[in-house]
C-alpha atoms as a PDB file:
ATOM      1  CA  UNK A   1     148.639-100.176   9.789  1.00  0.00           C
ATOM      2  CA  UNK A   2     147.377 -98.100   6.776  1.00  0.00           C
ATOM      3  CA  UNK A   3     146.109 -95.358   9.265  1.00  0.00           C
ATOM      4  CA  UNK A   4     149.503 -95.184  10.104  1.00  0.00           C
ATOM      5  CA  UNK A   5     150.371 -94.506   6.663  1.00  0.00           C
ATOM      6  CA  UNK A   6     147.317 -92.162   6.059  1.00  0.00           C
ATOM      7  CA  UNK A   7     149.069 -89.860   9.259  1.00  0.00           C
ATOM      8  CA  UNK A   8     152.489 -89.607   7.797  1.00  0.00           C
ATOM      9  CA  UNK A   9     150.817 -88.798   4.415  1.00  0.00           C
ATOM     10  CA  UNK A  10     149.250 -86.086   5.890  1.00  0.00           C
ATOM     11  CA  UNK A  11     151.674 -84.865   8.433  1.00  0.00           C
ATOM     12  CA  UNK A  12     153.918 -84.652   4.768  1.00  0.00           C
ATOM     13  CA  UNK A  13     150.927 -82.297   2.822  1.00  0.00           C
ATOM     14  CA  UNK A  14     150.634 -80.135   6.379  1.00  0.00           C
ATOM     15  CA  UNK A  15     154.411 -79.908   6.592  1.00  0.00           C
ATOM     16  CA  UNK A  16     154.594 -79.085   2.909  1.00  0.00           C
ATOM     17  CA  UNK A  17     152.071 -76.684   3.186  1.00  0.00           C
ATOM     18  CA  UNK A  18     153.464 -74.953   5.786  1.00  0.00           C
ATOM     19  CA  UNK A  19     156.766 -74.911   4.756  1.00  0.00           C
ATOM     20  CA  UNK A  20     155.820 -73.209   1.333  1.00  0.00           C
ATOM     21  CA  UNK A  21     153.264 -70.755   2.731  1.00  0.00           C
ATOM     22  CA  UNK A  22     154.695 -70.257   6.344  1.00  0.00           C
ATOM     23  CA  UNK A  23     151.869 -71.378   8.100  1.00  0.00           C
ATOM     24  CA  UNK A  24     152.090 -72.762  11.587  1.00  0.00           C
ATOM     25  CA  UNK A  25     155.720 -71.546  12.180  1.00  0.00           C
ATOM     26  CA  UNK A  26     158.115 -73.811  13.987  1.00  0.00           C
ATOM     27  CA  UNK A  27     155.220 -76.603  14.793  1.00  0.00           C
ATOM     28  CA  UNK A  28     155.281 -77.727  11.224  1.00  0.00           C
ATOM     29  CA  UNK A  29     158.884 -78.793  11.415  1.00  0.00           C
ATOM     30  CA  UNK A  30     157.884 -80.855  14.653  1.00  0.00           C
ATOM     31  CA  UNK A  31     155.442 -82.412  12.937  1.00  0.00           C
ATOM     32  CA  UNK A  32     157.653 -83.645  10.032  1.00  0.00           C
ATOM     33  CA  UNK A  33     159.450 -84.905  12.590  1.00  0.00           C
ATOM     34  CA  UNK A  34     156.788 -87.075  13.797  1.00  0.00           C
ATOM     35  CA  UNK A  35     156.282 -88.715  10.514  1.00  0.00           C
ATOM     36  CA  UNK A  36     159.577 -89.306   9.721  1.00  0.00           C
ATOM     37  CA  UNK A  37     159.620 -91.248  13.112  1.00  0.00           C
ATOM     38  CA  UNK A  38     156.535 -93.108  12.248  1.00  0.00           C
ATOM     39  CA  UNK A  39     157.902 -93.750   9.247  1.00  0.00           C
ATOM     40  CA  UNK A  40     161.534 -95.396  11.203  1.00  0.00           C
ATOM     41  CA  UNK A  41     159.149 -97.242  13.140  1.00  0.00           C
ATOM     42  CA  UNK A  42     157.328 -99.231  10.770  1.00  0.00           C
ATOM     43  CA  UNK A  43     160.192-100.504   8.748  1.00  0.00           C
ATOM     44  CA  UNK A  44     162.044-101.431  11.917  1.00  0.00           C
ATOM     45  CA  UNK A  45     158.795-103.219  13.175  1.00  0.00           C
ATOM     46  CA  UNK A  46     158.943-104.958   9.587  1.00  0.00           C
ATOM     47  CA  UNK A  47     155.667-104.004   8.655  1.00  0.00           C
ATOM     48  CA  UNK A  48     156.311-103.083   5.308  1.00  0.00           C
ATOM     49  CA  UNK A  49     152.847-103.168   3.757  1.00  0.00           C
ATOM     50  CA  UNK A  50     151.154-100.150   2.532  1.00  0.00           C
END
């Protein structure tokens, strides 16, 4: 489960990056979106352990 976390951690910092330096264009924000699923999907699994 923490590689789960380590990919939404990054996905964050490329998103981030990308949405302060407009890198990647409109494949950043699909990647936020991504994490922020991952993210839905471990607290509804329960798994709330970092």
């Amino acid at each position: 489960m923490r590689l789960l976390w380590w990919i939404i951690v990054i996905l964050i910092i490329v998103w981030l990056a990308g949405f302060l330096l407009d890198v990647a264009g409109g494949i950043i924000h699909v990647l936020i979106v991504i994490a922020i699923i991952l993210v839905i999907y471990n607290l509804i699994t329960g798994r709330k352990k970092l």
